[in-house]
C-alpha atoms as a PDB file:
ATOM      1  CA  UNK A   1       0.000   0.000   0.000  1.00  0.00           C
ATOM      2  CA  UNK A   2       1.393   3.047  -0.937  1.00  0.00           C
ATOM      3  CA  UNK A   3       1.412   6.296   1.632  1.00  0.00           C
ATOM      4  CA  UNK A   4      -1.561   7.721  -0.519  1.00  0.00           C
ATOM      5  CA  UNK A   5      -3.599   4.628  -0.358  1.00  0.00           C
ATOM      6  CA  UNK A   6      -2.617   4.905   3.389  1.00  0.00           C
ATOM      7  CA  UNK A   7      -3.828   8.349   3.875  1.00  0.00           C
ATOM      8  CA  UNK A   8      -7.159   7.631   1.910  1.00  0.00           C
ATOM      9  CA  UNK A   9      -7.763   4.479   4.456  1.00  0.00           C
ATOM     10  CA  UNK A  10     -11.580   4.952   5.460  1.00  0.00           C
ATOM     11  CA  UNK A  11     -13.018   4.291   8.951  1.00  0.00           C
ATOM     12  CA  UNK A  12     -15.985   2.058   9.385  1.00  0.00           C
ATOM     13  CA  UNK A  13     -18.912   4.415   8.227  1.00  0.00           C
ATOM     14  CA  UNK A  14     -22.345   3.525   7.292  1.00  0.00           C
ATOM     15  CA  UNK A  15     -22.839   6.372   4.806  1.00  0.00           C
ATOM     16  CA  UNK A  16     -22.554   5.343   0.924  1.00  0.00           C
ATOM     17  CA  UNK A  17     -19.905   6.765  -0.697  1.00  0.00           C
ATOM     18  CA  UNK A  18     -21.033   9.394  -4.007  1.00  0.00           C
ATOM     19  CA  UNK A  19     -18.827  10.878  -6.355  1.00  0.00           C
ATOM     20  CA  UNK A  20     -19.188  14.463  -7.526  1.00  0.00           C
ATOM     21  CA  UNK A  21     -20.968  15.356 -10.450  1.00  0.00           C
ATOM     22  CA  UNK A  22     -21.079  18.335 -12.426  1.00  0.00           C
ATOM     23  CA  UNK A  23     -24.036  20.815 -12.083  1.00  0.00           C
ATOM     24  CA  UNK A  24     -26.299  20.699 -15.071  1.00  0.00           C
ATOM     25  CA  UNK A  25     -27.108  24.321 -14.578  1.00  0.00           C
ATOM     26  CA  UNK A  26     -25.297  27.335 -15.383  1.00  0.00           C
ATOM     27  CA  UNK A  27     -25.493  28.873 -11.204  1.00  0.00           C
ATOM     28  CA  UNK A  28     -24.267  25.295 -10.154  1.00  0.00           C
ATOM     29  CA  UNK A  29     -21.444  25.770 -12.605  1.00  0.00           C
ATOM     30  CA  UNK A  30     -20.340  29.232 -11.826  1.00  0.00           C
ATOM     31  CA  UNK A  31     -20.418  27.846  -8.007  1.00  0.00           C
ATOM     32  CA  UNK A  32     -18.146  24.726  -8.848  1.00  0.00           C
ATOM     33  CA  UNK A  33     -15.892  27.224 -10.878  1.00  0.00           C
ATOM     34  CA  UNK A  34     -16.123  30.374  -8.545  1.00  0.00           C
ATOM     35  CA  UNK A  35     -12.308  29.836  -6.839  1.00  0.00           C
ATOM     36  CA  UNK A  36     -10.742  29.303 -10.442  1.00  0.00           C
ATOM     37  CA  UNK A  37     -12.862  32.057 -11.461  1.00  0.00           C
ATOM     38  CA  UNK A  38     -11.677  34.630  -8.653  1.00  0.00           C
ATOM     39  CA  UNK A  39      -8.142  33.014  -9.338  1.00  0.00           C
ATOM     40  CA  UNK A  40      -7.877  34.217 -12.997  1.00  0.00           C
ATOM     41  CA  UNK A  41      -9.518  37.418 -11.413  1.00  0.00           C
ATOM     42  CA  UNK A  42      -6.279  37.870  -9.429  1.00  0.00           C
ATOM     43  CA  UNK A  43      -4.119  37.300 -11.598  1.00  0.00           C
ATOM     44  CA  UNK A  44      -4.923  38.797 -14.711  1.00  0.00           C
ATOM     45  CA  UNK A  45      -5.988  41.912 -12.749  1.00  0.00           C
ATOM     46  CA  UNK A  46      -2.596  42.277 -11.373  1.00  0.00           C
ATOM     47  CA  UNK A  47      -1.258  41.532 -14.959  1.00  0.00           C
ATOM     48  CA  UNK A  48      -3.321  44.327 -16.058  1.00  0.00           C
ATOM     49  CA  UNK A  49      -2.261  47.268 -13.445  1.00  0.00           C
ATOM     50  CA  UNK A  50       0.897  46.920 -14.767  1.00  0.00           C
ATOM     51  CA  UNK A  51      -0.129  47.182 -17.946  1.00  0.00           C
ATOM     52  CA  UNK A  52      -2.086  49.893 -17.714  1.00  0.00           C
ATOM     53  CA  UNK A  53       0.312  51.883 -15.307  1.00  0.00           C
ATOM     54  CA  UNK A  54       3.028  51.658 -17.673  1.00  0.00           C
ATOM     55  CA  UNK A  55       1.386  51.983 -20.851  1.00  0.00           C
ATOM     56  CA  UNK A  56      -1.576  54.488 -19.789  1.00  0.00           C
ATOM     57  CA  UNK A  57       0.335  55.677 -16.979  1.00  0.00           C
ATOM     58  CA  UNK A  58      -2.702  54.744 -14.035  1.00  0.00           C
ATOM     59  CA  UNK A  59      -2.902  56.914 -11.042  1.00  0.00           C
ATOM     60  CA  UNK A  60      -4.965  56.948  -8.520  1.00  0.00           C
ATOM     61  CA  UNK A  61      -4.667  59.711  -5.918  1.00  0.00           C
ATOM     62  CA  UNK A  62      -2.153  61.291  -8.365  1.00  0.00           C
ATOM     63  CA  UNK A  63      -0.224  58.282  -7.794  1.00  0.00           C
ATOM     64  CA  UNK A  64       0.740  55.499 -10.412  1.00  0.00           C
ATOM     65  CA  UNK A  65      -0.723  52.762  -9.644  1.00  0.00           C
ATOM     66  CA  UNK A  66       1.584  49.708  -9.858  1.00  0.00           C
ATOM     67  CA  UNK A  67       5.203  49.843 -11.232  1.00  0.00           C
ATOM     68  CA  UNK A  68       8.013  47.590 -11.817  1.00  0.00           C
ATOM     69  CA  UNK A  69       7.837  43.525 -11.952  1.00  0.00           C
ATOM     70  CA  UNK A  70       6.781  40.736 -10.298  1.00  0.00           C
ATOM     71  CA  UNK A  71      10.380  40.456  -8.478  1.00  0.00           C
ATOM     72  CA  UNK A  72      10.106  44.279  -7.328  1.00  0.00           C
ATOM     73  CA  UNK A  73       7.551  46.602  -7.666  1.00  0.00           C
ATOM     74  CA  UNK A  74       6.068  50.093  -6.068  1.00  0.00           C
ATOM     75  CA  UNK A  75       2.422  50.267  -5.214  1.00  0.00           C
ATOM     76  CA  UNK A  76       0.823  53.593  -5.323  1.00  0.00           C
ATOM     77  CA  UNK A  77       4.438  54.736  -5.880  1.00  0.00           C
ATOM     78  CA  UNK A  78       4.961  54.698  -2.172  1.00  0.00           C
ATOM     79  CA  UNK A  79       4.829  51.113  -1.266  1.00  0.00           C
ATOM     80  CA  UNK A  80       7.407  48.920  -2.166  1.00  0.00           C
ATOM     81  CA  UNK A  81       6.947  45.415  -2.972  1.00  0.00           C
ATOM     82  CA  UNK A  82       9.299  42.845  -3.299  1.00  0.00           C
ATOM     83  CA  UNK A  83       9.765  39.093  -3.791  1.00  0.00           C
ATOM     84  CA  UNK A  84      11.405  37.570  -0.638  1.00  0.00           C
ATOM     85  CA  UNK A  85      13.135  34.942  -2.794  1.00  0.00           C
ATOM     86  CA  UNK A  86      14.519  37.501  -4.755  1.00  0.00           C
ATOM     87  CA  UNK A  87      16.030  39.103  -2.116  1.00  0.00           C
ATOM     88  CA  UNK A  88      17.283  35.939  -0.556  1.00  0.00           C
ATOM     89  CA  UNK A  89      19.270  34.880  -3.696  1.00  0.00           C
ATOM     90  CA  UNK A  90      20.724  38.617  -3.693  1.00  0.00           C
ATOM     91  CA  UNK A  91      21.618  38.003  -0.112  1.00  0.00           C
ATOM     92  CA  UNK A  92      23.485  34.784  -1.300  1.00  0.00           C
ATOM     93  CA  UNK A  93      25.049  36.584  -3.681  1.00  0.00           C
ATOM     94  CA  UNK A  94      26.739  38.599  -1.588  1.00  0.00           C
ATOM     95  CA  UNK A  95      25.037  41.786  -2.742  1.00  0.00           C
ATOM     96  CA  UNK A  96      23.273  43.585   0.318  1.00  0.00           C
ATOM     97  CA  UNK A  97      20.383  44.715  -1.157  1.00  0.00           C
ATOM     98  CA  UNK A  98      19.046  48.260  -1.014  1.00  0.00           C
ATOM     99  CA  UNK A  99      16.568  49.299   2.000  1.00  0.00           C
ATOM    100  CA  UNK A 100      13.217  49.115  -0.092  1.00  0.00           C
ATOM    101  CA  UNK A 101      13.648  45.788  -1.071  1.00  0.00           C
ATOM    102  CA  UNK A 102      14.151  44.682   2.317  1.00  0.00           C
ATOM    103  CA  UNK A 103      11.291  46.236   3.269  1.00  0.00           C
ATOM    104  CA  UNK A 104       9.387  45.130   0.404  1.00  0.00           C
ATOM    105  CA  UNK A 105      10.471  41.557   1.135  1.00  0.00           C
ATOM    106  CA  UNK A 106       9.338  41.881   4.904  1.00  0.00           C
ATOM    107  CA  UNK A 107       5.974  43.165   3.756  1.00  0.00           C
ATOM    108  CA  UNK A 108       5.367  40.646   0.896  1.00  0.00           C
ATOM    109  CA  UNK A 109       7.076  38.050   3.702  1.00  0.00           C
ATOM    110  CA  UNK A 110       4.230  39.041   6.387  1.00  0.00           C
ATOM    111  CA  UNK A 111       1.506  39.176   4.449  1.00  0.00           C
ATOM    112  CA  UNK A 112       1.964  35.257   3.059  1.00  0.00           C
ATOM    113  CA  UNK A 113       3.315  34.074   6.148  1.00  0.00           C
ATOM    114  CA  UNK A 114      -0.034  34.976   7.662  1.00  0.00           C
ATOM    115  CA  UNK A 115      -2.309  34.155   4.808  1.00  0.00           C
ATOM    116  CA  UNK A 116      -0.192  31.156   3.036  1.00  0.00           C
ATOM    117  CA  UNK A 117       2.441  31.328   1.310  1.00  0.00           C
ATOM    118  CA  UNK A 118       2.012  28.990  -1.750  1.00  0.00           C
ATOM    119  CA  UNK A 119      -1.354  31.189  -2.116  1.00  0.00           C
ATOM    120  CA  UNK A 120       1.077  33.147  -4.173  1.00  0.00           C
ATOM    121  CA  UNK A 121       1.375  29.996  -6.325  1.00  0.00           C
ATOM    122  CA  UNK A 122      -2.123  29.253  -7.453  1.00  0.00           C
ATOM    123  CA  UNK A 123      -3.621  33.209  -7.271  1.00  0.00           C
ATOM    124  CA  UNK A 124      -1.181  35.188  -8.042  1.00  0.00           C
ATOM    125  CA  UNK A 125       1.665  33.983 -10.399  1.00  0.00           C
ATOM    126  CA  UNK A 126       1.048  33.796 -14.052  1.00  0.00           C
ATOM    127  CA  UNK A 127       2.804  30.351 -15.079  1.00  0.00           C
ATOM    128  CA  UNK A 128      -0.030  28.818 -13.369  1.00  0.00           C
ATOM    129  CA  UNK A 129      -2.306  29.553 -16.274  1.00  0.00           C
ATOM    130  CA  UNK A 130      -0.455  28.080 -18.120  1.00  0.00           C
ATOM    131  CA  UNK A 131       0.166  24.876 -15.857  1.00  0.00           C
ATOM    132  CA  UNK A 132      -3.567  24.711 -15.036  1.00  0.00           C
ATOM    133  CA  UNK A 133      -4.227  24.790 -19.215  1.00  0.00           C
ATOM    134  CA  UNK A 134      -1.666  21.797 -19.901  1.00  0.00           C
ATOM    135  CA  UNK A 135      -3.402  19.830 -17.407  1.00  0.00           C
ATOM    136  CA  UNK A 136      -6.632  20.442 -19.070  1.00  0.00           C
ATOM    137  CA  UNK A 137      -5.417  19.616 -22.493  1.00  0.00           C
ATOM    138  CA  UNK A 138      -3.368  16.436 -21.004  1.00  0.00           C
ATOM    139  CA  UNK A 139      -6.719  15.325 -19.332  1.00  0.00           C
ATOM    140  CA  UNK A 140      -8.856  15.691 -22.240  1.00  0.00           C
ATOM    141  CA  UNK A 141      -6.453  13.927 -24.272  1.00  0.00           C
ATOM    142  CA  UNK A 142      -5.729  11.606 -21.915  1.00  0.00           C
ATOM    143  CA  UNK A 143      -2.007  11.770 -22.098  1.00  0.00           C
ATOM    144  CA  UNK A 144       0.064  10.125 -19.700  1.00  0.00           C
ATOM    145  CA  UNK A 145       3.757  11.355 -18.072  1.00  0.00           C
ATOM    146  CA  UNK A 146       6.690   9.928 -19.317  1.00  0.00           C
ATOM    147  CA  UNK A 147       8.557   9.762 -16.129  1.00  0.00           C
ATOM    148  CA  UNK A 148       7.733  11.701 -12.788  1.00  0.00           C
ATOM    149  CA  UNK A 149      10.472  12.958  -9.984  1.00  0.00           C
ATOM    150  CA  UNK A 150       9.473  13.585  -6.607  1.00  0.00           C
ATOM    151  CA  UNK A 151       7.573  16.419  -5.761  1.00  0.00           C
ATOM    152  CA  UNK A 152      10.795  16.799  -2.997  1.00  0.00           C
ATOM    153  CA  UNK A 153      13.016  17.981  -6.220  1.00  0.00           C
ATOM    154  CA  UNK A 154      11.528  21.600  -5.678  1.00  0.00           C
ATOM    155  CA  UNK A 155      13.808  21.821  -2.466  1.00  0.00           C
ATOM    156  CA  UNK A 156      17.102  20.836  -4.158  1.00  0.00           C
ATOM    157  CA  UNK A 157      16.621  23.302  -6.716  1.00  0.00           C
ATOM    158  CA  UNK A 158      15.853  25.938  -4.342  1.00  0.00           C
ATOM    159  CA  UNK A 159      19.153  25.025  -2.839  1.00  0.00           C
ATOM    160  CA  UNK A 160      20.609  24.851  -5.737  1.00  0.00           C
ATOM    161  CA  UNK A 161      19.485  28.368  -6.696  1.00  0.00           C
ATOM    162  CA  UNK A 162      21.273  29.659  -3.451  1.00  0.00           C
ATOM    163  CA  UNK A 163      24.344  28.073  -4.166  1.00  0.00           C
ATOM    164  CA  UNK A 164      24.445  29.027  -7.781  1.00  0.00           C
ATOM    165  CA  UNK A 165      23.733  32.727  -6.583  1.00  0.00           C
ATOM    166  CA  UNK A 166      26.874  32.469  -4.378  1.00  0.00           C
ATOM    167  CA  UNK A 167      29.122  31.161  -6.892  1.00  0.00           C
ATOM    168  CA  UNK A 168      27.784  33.196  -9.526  1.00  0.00           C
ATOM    169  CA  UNK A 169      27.541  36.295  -7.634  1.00  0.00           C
ATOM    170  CA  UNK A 170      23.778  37.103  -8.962  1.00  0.00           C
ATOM    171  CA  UNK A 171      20.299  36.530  -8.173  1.00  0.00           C
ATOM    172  CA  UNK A 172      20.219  32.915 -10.484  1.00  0.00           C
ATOM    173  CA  UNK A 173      16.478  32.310 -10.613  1.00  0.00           C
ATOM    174  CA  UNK A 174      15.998  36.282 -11.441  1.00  0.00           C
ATOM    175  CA  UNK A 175      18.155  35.253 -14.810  1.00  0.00           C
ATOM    176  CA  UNK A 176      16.275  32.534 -15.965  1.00  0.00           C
ATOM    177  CA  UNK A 177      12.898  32.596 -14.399  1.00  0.00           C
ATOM    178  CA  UNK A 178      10.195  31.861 -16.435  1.00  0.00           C
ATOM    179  CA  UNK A 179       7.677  34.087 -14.061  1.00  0.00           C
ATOM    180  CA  UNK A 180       9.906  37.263 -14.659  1.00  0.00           C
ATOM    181  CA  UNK A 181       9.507  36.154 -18.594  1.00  0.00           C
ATOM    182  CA  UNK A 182       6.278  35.757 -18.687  1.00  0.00           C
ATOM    183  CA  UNK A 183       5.677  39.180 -16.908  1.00  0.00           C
ATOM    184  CA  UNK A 184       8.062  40.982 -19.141  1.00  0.00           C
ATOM    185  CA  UNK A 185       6.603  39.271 -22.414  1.00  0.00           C
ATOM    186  CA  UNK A 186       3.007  40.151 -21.418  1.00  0.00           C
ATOM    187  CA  UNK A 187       3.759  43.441 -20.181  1.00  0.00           C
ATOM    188  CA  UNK A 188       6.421  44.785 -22.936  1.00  0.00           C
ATOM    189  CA  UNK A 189       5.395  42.825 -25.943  1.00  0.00           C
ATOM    190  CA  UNK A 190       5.572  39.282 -26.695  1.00  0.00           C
ATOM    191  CA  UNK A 191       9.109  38.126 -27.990  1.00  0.00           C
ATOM    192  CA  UNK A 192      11.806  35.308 -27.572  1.00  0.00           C
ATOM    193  CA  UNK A 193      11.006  34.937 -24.082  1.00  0.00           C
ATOM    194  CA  UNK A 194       7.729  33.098 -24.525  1.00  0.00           C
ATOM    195  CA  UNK A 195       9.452  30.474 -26.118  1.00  0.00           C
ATOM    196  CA  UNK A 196      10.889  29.401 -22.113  1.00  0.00           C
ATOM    197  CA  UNK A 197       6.729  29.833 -20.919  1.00  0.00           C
ATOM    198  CA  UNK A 198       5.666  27.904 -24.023  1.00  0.00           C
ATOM    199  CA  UNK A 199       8.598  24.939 -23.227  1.00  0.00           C
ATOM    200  CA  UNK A 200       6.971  24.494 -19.813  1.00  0.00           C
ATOM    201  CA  UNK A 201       3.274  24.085 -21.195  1.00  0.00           C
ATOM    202  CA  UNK A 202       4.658  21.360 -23.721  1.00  0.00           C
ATOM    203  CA  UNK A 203       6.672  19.734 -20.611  1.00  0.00           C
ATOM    204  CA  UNK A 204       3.578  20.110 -18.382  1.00  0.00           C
ATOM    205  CA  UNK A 205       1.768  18.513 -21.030  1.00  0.00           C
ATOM    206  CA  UNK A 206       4.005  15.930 -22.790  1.00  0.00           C
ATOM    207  CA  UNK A 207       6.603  15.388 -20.724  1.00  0.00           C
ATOM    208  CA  UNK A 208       5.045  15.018 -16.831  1.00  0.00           C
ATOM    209  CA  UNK A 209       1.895  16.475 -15.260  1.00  0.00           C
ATOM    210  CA  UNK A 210       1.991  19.882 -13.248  1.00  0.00           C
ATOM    211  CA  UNK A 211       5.878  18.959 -13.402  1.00  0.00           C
ATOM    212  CA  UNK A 212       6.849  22.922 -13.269  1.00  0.00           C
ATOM    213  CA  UNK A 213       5.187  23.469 -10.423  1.00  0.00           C
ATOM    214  CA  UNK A 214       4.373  20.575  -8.723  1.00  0.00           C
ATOM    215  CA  UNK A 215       8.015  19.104  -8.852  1.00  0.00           C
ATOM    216  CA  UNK A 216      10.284  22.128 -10.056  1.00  0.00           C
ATOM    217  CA  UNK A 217       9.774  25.585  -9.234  1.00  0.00           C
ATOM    218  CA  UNK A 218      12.239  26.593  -6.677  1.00  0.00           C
ATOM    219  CA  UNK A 219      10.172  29.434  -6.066  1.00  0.00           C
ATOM    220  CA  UNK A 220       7.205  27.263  -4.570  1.00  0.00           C
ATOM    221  CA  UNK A 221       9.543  25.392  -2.573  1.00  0.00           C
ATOM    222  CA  UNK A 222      10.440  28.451  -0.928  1.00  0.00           C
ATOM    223  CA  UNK A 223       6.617  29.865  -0.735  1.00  0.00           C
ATOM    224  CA  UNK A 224       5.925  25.914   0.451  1.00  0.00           C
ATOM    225  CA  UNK A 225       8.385  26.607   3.708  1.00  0.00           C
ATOM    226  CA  UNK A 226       6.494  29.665   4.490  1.00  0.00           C
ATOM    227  CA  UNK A 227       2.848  27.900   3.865  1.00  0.00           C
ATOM    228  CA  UNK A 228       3.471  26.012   6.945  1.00  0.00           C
ATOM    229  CA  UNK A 229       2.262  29.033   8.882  1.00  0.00           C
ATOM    230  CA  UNK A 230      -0.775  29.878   6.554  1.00  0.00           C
ATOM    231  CA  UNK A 231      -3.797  30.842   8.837  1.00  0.00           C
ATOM    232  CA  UNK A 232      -6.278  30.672   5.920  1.00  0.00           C
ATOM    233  CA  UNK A 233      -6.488  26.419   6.009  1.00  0.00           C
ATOM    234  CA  UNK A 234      -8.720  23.802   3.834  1.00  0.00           C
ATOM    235  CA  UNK A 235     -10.806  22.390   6.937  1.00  0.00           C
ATOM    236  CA  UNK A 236     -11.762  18.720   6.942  1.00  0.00           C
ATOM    237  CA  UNK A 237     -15.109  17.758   8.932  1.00  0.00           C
ATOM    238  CA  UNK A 238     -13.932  13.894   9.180  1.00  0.00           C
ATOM    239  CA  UNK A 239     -17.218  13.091  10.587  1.00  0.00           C
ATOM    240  CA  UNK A 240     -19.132  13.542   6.578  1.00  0.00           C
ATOM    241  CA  UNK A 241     -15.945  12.432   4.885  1.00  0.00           C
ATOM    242  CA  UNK A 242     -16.953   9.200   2.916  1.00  0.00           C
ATOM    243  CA  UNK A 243     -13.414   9.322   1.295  1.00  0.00           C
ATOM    244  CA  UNK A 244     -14.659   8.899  -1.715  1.00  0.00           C
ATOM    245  CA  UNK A 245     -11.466  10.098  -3.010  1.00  0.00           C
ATOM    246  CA  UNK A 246     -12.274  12.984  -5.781  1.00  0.00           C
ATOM    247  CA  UNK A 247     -10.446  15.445  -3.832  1.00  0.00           C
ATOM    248  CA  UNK A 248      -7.215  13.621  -3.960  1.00  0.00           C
ATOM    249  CA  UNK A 249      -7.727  13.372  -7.738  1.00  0.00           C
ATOM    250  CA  UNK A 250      -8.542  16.934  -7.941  1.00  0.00           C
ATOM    251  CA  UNK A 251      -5.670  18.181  -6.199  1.00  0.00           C
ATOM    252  CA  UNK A 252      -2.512  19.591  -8.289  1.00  0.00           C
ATOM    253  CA  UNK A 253      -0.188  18.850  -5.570  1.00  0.00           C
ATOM    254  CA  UNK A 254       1.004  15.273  -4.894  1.00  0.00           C
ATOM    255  CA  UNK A 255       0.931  14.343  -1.321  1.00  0.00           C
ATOM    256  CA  UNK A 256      -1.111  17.557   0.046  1.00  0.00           C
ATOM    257  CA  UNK A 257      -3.979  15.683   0.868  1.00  0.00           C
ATOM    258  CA  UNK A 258      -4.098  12.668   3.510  1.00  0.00           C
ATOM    259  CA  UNK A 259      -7.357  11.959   5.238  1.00  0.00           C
ATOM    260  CA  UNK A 260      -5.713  10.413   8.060  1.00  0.00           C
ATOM    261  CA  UNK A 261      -3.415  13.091   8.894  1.00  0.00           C
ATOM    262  CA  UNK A 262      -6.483  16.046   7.977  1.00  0.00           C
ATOM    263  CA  UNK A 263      -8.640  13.714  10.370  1.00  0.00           C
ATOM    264  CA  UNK A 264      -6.016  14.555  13.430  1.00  0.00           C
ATOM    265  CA  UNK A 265      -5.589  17.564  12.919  1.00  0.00           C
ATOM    266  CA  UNK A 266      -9.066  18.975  11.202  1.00  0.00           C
ATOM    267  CA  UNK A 267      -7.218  20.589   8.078  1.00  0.00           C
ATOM    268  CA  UNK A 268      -4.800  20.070   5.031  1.00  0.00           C
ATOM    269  CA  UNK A 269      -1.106  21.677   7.230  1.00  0.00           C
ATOM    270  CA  UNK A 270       0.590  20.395   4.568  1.00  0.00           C
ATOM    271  CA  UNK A 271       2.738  23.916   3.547  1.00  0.00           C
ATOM    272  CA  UNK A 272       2.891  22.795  -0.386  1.00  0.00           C
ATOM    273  CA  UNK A 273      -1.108  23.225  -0.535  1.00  0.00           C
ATOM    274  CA  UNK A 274      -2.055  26.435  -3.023  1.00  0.00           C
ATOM    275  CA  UNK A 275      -5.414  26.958  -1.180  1.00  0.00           C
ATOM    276  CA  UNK A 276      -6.294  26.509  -4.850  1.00  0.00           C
ATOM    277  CA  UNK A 277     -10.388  25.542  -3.564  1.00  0.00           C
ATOM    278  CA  UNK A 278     -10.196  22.430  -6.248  1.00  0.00           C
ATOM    279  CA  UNK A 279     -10.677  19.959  -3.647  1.00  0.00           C
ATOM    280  CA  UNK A 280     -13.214  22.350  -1.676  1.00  0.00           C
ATOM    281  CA  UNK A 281     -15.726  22.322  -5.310  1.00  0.00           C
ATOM    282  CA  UNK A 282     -14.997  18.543  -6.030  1.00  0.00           C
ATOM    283  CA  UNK A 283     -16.295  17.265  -2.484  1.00  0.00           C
ATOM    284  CA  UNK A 284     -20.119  15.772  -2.553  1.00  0.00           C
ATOM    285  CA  UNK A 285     -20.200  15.775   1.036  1.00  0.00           C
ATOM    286  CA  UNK A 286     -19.530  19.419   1.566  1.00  0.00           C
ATOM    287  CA  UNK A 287     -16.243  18.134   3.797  1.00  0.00           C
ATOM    288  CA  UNK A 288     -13.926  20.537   3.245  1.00  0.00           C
ATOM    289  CA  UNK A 289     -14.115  24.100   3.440  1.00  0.00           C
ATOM    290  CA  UNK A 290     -11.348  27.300   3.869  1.00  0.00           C
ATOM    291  CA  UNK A 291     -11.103  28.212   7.032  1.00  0.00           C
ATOM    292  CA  UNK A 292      -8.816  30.405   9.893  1.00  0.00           C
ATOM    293  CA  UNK A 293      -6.458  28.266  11.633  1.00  0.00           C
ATOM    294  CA  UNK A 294      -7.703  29.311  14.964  1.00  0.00           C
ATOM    295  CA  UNK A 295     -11.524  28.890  14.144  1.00  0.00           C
ATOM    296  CA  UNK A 296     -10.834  25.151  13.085  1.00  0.00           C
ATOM    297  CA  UNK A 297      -8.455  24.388  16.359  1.00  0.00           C
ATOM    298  CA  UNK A 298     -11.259  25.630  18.276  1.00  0.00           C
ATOM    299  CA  UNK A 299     -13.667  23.613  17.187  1.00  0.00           C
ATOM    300  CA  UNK A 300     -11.796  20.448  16.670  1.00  0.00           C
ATOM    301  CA  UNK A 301     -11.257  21.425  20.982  1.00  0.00           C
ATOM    302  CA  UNK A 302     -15.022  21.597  21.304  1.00  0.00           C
ATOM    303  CA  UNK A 303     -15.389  18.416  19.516  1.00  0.00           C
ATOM    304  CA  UNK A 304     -13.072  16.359  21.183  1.00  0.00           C
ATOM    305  CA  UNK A 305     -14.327  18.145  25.017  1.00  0.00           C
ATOM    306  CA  UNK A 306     -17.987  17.096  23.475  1.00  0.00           C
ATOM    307  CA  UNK A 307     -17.005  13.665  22.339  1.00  0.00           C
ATOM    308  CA  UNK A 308     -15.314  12.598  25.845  1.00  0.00           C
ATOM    309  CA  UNK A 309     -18.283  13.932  27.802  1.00  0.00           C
ATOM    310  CA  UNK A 310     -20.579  12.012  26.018  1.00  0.00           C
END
């Protein structure tokens, strides 16, 4: 038995298992599509205030609106904003960087350590439009992966991306990242660069499912670290689960979801999960459901105070 199957082990429960099916209506659709629908809000609206503040020049209180990249940027031209892994590799590199992006980093750093930090992942950056289309295309054609790694890899190139800053003496992911090429080719005019974001929607496709960012990305190792202290959770109610399994299908990230350990602790902890809402839609029995961190622990207390007084 593999540790999947192991996690997916049901308890003795007398309700029949059902399978989700899709809405026939057009309201039960939108509602089965509403996170990957807010999602693409995210993200392409953030694609487009930096379009439109540096090709209409956007203010708002005489301020432009967004500026710069995905890597470093300046909101309302006061703010900075700045990717924490960024700043890391410049660390590594032995380049101290400049005060803003420090502070940038500590905001950006705050704000996902509180809310999740592989949120960035599935709302925010732009390859994963293009990772969530190859695995629709690979599904509807049924195409199989030619080889998978471990899902683990992520961390040794996330090393490796320190060490190679060190040696190199620059930020190494900055050079080559397909997230700062896909920003730049959306924002500035489609060129060369797409060629790097169209090789990872034929690998994604071809080669090995979600393997960019499910197996890859040293970027999403580093945002998977600082998920571990997400306070926005997927809660599991164990009690309706009828582990039918469609979540675990659902879910782009191998080993995210294990009923047994969800069961203990009354939500996915797992720091590699996106907070995507794919297994939230995809569950018949209404089981799981985003929740605060605190709200779940204190009713998984309430529960277990109830269950041993009764």
């Amino acid at each position: 038995m593999t540790e999947k199957q192991e996690g997916m082990v049901s308890p003795q429960k007398n309700t029949a298992v059902r399978h989700f099916q899709m809405p026939d209506t057009l309201a039960g659709k939108l509602r089965v599509w509403r996170f990957l629908i807010a999602r693409r809000i995210v993200q392409v609206g953030v694609l487009i205030l930096f379009i439109g503040t540096l090709q209409w020049g956007w203010t708002l209180f005489n301020r432009l609106v967004l500026t710069g990249n995905m890597s470093s940027s300046r909101l309302l031209d006061i703010i900075p904003l700045s990717d924490p892994f960024a700043v890391l590799q410049l660390i590594a590199s032995l380049h101290w960087p400049h005060t803003d992006a420090l502070i940038g980093a500590a905001i950006v750093l705050v704000f996902y350590l509180l809310v999740g930090g592989r949120v960035f992942c599935a709302w925010t950056c732009p390859v994963n439009m293009v990772a969530d289309l190859a695995g629709w295309v690979r599904e509807k054609l049924g195409i199989r992966s030619l080889f998978i790694v471990p899902s683990k890899t992520r961390y040794w190139a996330l090393l490796l991306t320190l060490l190679l800053s060190f040696i190199l003496g620059v930020a190494a992911f900055e050079w080559v990242s397909p997230i700062a090429i896909m920003h730049r080719e959306l924002i500035y005019g489609i060129g060369l660069g797409f060629i790097a974001v169209l090789g990872i929607f034929i690998f994604d496709l071809l080669i090995m499912a979600r393997g960019w960012c499910g197996h890859l990305c040293p970027l999403g190792a580093f945002w998977s670290i600082v998920g571990r202290t997400a306070q926005i959770r997927v809660a599991f109610d164990d009690a309706s689960c009828t582990r039918c399994g469609d979540c675990v299908k659902e879910c782009p990230e191998p080993s995210v979801l294990s009923f047994k350990e969800a069961a203990q602790h009354g939500m996915v902890r797992s720091g590699e999960c996106t907070n995507c809402g794919k297994c939230i839609v995809v569950c018949p029995e209404n089981s799981l459901s985003f929740n605060l961190r605190a709200c779940i622990r204190t009713c998984s207390s309430s529960q277990s105070a109830h269950g041993s007084t009764s």
